[in-house]
Protein backbone atom coordinates (compact mmCIF):
# COMPACT_ATOMS: atom_id res chain seq x y z
CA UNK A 1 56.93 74.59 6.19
CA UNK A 2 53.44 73.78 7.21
CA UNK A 3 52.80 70.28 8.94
CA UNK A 4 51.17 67.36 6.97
CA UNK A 5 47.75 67.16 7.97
CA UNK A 6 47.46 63.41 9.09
CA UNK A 7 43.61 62.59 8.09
CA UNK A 8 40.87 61.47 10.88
CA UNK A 9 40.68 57.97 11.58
CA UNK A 10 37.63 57.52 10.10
CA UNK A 11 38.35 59.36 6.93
CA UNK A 12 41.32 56.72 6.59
CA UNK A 13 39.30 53.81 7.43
CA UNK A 14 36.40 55.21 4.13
CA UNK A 15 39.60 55.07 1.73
CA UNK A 16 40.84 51.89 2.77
CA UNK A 17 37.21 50.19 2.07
CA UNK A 18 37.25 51.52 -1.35
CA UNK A 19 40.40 50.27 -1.49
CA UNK A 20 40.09 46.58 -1.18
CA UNK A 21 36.81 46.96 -3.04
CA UNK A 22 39.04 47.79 -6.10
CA UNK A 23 41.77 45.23 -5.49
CA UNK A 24 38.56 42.72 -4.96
CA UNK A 25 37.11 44.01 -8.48
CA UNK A 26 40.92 43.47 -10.14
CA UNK A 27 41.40 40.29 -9.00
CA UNK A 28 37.73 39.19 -9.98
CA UNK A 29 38.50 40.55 -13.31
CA UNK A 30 41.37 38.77 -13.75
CA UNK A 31 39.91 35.46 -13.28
CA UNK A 32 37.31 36.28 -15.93
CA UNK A 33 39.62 36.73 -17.97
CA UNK A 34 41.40 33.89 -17.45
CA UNK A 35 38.20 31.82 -18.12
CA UNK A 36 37.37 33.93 -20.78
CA UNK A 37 40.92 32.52 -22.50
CA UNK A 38 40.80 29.02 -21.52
CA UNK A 39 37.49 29.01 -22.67
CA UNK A 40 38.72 30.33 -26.26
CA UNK A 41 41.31 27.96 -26.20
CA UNK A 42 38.96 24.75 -26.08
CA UNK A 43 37.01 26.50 -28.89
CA UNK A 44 39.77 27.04 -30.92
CA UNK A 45 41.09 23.01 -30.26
CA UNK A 46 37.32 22.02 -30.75
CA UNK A 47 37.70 24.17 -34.22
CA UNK A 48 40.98 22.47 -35.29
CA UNK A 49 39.57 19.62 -34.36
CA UNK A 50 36.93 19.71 -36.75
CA UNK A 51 39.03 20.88 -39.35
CA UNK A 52 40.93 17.96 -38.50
CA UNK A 53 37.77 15.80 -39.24
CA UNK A 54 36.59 17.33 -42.63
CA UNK A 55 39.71 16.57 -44.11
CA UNK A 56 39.21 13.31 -43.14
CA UNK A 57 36.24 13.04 -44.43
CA UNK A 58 37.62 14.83 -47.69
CA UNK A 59 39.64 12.07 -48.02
CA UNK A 60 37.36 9.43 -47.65
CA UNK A 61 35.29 10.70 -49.80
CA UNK A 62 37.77 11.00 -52.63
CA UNK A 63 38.99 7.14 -51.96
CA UNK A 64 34.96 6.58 -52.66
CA UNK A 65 35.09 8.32 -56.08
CA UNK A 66 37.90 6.44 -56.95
CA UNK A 67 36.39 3.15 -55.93
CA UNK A 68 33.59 4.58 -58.35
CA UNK A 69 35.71 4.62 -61.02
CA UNK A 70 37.09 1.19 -60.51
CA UNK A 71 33.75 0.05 -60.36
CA UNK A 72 32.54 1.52 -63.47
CA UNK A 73 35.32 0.39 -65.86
CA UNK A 74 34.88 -3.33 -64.19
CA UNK A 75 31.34 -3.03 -64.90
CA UNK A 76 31.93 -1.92 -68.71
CA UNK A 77 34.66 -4.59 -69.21
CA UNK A 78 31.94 -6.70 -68.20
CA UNK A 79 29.18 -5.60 -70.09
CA UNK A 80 31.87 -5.93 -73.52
CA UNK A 81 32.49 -9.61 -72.37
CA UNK A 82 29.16 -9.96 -72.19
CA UNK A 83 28.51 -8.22 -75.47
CA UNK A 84 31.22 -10.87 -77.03
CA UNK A 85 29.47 -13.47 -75.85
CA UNK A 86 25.65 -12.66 -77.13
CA UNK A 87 27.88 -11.78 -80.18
CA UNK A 88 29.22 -15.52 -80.09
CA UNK A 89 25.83 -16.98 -78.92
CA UNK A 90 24.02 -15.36 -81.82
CA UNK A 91 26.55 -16.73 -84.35
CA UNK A 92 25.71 -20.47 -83.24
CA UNK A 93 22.10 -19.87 -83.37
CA UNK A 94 22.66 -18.44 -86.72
CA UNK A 95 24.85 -21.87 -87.68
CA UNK A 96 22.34 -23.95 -85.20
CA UNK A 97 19.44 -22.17 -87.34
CA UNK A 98 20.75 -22.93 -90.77
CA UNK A 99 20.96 -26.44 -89.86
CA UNK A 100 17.09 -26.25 -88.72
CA UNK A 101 15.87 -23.48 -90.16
CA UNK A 102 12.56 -25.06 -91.14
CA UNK A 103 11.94 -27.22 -88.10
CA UNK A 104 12.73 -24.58 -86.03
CA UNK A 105 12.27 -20.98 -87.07
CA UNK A 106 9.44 -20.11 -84.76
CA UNK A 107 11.72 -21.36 -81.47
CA UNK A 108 14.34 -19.22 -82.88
CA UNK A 109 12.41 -16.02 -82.72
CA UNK A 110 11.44 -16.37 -79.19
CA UNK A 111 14.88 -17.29 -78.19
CA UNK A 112 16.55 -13.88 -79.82
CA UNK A 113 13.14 -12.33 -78.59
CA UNK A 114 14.10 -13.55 -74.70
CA UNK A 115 17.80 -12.89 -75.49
CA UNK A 116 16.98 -9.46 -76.42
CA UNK A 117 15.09 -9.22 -73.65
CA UNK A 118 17.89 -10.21 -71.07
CA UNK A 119 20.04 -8.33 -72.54
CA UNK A 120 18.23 -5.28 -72.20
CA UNK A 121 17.73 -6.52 -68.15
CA UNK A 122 20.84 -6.63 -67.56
CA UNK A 123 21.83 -3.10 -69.70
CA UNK A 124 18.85 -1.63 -66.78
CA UNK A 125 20.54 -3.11 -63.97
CA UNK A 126 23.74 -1.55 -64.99
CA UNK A 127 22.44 1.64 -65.17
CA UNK A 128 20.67 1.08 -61.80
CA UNK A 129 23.78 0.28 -59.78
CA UNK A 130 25.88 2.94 -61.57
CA UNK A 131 22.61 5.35 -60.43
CA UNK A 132 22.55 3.86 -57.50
CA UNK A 133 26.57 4.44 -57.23
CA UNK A 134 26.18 7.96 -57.68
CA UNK A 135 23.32 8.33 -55.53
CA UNK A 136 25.59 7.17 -52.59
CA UNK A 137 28.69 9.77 -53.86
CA UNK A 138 26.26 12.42 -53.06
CA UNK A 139 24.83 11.56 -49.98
CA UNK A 140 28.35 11.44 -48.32
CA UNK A 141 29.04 14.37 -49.41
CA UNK A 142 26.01 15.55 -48.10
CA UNK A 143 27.08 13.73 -45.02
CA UNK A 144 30.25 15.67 -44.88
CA UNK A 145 28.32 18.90 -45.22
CA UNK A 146 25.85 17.64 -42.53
CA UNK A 147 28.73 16.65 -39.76
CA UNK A 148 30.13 20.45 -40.69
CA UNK A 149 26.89 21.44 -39.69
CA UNK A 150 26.33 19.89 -36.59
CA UNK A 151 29.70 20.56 -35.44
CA UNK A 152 28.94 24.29 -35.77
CA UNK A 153 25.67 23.52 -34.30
CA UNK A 154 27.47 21.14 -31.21
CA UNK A 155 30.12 24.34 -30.89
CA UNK A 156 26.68 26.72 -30.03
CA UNK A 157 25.44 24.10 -28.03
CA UNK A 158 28.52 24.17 -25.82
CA UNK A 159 27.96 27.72 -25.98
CA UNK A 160 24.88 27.67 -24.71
CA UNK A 161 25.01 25.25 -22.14
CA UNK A 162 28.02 27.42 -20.12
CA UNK A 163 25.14 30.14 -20.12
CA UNK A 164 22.72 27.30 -18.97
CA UNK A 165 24.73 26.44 -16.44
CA UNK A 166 26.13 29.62 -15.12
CA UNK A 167 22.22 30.30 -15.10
CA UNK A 168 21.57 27.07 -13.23
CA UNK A 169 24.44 27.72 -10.41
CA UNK A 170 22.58 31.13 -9.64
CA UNK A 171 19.11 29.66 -9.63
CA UNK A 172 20.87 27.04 -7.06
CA UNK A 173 21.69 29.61 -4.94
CA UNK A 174 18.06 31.06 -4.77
CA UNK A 175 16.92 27.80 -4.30
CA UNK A 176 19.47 26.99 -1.65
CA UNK A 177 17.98 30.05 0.51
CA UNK A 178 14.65 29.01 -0.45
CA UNK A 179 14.85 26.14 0.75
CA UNK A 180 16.81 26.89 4.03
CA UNK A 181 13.92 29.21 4.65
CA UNK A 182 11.44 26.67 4.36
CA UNK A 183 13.11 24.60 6.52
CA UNK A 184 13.19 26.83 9.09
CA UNK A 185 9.53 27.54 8.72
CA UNK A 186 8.97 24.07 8.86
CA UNK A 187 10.56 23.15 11.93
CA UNK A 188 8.77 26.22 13.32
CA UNK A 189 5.63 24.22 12.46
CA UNK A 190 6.74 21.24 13.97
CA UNK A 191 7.92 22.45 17.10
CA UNK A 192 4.50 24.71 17.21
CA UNK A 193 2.66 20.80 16.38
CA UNK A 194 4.74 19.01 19.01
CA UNK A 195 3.56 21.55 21.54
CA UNK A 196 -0.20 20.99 20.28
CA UNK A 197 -0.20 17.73 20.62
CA UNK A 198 1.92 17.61 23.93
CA UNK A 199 -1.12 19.64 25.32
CA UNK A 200 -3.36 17.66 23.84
CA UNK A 201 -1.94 14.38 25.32
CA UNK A 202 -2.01 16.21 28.45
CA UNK A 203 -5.88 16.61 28.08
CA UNK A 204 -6.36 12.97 27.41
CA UNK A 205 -4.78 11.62 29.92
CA UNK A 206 -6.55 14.27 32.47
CA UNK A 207 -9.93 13.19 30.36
CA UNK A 208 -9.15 9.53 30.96
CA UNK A 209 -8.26 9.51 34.40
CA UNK A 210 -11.40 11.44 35.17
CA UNK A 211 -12.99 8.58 33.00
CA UNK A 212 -11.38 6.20 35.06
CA UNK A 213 -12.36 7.64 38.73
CA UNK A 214 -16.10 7.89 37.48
CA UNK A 215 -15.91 4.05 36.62
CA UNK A 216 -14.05 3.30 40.09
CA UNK A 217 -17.03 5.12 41.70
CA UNK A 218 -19.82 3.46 39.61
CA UNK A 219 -18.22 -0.07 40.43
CA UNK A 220 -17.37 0.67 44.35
CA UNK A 221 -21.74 1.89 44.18
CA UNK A 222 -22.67 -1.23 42.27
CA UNK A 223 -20.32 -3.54 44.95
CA UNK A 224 -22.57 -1.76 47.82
CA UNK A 225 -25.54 -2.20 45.88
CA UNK A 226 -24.47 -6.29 45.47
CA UNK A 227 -23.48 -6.76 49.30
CA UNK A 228 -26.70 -5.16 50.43
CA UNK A 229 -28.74 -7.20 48.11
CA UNK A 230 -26.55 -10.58 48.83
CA UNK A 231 -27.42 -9.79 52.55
CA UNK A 232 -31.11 -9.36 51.93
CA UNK A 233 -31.01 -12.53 49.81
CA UNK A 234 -29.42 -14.76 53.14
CA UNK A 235 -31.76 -13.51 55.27
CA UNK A 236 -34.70 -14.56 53.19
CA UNK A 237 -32.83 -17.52 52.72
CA UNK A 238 -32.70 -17.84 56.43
CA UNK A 239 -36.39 -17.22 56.64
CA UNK A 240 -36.81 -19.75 53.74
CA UNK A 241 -34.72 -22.37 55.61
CA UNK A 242 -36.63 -22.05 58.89
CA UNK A 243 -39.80 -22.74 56.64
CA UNK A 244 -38.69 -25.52 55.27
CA UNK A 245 -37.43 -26.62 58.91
CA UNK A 246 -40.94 -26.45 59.70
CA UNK A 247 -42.36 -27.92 56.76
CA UNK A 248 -39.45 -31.26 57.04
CA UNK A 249 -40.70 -31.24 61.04
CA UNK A 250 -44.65 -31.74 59.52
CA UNK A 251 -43.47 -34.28 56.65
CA UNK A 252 -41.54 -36.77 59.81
CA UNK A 253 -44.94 -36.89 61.59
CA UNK A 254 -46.86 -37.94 58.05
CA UNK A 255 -44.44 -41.34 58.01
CA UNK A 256 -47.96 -43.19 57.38
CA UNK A 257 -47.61 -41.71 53.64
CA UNK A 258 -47.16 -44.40 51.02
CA UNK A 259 -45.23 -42.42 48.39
CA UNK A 260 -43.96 -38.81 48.39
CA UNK A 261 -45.65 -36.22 47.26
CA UNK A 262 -44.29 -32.64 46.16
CA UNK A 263 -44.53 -30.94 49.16
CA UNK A 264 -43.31 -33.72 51.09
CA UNK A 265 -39.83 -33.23 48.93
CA UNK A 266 -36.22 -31.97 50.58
CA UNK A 267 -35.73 -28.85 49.02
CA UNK A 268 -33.22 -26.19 49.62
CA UNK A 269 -33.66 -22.37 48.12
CA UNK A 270 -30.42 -20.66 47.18
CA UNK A 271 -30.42 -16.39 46.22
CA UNK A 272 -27.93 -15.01 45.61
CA UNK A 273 -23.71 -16.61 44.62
CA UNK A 274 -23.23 -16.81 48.49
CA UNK A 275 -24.10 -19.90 50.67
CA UNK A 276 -22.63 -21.72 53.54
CA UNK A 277 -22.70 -24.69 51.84
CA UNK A 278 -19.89 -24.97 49.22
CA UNK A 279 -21.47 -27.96 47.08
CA UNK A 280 -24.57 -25.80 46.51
CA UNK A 281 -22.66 -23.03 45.25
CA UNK A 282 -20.57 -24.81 42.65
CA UNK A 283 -23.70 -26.25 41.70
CA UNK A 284 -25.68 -23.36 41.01
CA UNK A 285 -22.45 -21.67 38.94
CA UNK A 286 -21.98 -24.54 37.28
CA UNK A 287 -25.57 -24.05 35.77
CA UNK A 288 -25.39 -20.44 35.25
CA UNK A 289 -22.68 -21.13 33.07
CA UNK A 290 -24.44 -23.79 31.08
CA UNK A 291 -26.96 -20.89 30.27
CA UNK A 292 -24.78 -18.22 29.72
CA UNK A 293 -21.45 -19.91 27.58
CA UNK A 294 -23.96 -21.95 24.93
CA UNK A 295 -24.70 -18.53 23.00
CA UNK A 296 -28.22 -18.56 24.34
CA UNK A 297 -28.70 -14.74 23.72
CA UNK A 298 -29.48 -15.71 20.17
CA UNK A 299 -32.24 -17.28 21.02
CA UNK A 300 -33.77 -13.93 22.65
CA UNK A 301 -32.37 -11.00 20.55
CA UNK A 302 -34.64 -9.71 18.71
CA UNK A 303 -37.13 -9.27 21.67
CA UNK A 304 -34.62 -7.45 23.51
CA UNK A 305 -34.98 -4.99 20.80
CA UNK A 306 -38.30 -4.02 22.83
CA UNK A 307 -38.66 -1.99 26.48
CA UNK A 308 -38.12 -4.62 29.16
CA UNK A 309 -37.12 -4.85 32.93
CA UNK A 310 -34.78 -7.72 34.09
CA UNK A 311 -36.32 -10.39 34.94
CA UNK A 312 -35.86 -12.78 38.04
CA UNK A 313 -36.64 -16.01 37.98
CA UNK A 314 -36.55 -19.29 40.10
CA UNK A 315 -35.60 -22.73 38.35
CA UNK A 316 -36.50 -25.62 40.44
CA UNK A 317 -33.82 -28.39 39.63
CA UNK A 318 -34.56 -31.92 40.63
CA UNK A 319 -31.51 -34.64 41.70
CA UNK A 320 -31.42 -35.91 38.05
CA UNK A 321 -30.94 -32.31 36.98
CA UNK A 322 -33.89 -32.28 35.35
CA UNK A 323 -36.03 -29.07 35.63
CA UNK A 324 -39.46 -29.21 37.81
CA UNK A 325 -40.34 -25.74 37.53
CA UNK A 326 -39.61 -21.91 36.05
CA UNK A 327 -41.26 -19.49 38.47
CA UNK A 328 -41.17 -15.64 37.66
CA UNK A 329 -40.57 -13.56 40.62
CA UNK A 330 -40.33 -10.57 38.06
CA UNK A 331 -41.26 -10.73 35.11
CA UNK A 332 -39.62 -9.06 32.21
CA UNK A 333 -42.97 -7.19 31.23
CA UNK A 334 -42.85 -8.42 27.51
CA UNK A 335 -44.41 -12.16 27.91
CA UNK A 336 -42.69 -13.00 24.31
CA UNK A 337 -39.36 -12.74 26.01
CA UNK A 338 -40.79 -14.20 29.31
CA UNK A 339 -41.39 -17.47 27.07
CA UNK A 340 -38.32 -17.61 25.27
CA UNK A 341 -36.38 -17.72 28.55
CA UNK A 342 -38.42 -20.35 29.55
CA UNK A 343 -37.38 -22.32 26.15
CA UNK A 344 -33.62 -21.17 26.80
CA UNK A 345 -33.92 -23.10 30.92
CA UNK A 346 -34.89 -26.43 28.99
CA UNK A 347 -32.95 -26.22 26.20
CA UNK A 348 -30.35 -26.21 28.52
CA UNK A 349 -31.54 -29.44 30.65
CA UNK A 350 -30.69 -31.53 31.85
CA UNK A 351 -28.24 -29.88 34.29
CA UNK A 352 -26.15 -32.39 35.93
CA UNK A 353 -27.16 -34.71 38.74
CA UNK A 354 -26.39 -33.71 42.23
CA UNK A 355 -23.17 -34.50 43.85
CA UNK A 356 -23.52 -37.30 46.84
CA UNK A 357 -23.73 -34.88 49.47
CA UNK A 358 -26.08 -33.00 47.79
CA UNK A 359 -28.35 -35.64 46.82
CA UNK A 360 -28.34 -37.13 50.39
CA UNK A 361 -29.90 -33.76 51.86
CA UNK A 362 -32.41 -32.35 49.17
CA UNK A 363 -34.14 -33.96 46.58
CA UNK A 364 -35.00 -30.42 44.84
CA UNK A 365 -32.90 -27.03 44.49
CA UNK A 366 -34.16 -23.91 43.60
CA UNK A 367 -32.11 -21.34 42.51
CA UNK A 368 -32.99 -17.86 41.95
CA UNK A 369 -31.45 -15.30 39.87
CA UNK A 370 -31.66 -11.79 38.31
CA UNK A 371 -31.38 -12.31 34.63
CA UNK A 372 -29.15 -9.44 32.37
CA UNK A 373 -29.02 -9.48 29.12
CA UNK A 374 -25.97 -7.30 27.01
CA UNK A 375 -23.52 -9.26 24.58
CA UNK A 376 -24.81 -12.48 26.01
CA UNK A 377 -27.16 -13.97 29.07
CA UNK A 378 -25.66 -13.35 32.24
CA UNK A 379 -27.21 -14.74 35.73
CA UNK A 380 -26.33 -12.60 38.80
């Protein structure tokens, strides 16, 4: 007796797929089937159902005719009564007539003439509801025949719409994936985006900082520029002072002078913001401000619009605050504009009267500035 040849592993492992394939196949046959019978088992309730619902309306509709009927013989017992009585109403016009047959003959005829008349009015509206009656018969039955209809019609419908649906769950599904791929895709994008504009944040910033250095060198240049240009200012200021040392020394020895004349004025020359003396410098900011808060650039706009240097002028100020003098020590180049800020110094007058201890050293300031002109007038 030969030995049973035990098959190969994976010769047992092919049958067994095929295997549960089949058993996987059964079982989803099965539960078709199962549908398949439920679903013949609404149809057939949804059939008796209707059934159901036409011999309702049978019925109804045979309770109608009947109600017909009654109708009709109520209507003819009243059309007799009514009969009766033109019958009656004709014999006392006949008696009523006899009496006043002369007098009134001509009445008479138009009164059987309107009778008639009524009487045939009322014979039409008989015959109109009676139409009209079975008019109404029909179009329940039609009714009846039209429910049958749509019933059959509802039944394909429901038909239908399992097909729809099934339909509907499968195009779900593609959507589904669809739409999971998309997403995926689009957080791809995003995440590619988010890396964009990281990088491009990351230029900015390097953009903006080198921005910001350049400025930081450009202001710690224009500082140097203003401290060297402060220090020449105090020494000619110095130089000016030792003048006017000079000048006060040859004004004491002319004490024979009746009345003072312009040269024989204190003065005191300021350039520059910085000065030992504190008075002076509040002074001279206090009018810079008056010049350069009060909007004047409006008064000087449009000739900005043409080549020009900034200016620098002097403005003489007296105790009262009134102006003595506008000297140019440069001159803007465009004499229009060298005018107008001329008119802008004395629209601003007067300027404010010196404090005490200015007043009891000079009798005249003049301050000298360079003027700049952007978004408004600015005296440095």
């Amino acid at each position: 007796m030969k030995p049973i040849e035990q098959p190969e592993p994976s010769a047992q492992a092919e049958e067994q797929v095929p295997a549960d394939v089949e058993r996987a196949r059964q079982v989803e046959i099965l539960a078709n089937t199962q549908r398949e019978a439920r679903r013949q088992e609404e149809l057939r309730r949804e059939a008796a159902l209707a059934e159901q619902e036409a011999q309702q309306e049978a019925t109804r509709t045979e309770a109608a005719k009947q109600e017909l009927a009654k109708l009709e013989a109520k209507q003819e017992e009243a059309r007799q009564e009514l009969v009766r009585q033109e019958a009656a109403k004709q014999e006392l016009a006949k008696e009523e007539a006899l009496k006043q047959e002369t007098a009134r003959q001509q009445a008479a005829d138009v009164e059987t003439a309107r009778l008639e008349a009524a009487k045939q009015e009322q014979a039409r509206q008989q015959a109109a509801r009676i139409d009209a009656a079975r008019q109404e018969a029909a179009q329940q039955e039609l009714a009846g025949r039209e429910a049958a209809k749509r019933e059959e019609a509802r039944q394909e419908e429901v038909r239908q719409e399992a097909a729809r649906q099934d339909a509907a769950r499968q195009e779900a599904a593609r959507q589904e994936a669809a739409r999971q791929e998309a997403a995926r895709q689009e957080e791809a994008r995003q995440e590619e985006a988010r890396q964009e504009e990281a990088r491009q944040e990351a230029a900015r910033q390097e953009a903006a900082r080198q921005e910001l250095a350049k400025k930081e060198q450009v202001l710690a240049e224009r500082a140097a520029e203003e401290s060297a240009r402060e220090e020449r200012l105090r020494q000619i200021g110095k130089q000016l002072d030792l003048e006017r040392a000079q000048r006060e020394n040859a004004v004491n020895r002319q004490a024979n002078s009746p009345l003072p004349t312009a040269s024989s004025l204190r003065r005191r020359w300021m350039f520059g913001r910085a000065d030992p003396d504190g008075d002076l410098v509040l002074y001279a900011d206090a009018m810079s401000r008056k010049i350069e808060l009060n909007m004047t650039i409006d008064m000087v706009r449009e000739l900005l619009k043409q080549p020009h240097t900034q200016p620098t002028v002097t403005i003489a100020v007296r105790a009262d605050g009134s102006v003595e003098k506008v000297t140019f020590e440069v001159s803007s180049g465009v004499p229009a504009l060298d005018d107008a800020i001329r008119k802008v110094i004395a629209s601003q007058a007067p300027y404010g009267a010196f404090s005490p201890s200015l007043a009891r050293q000079y009798d005249v300031i003049e301050i000298r500035r360079t003027w700049v002109f952007d978004y408004a007038i600015r005296l440095q």
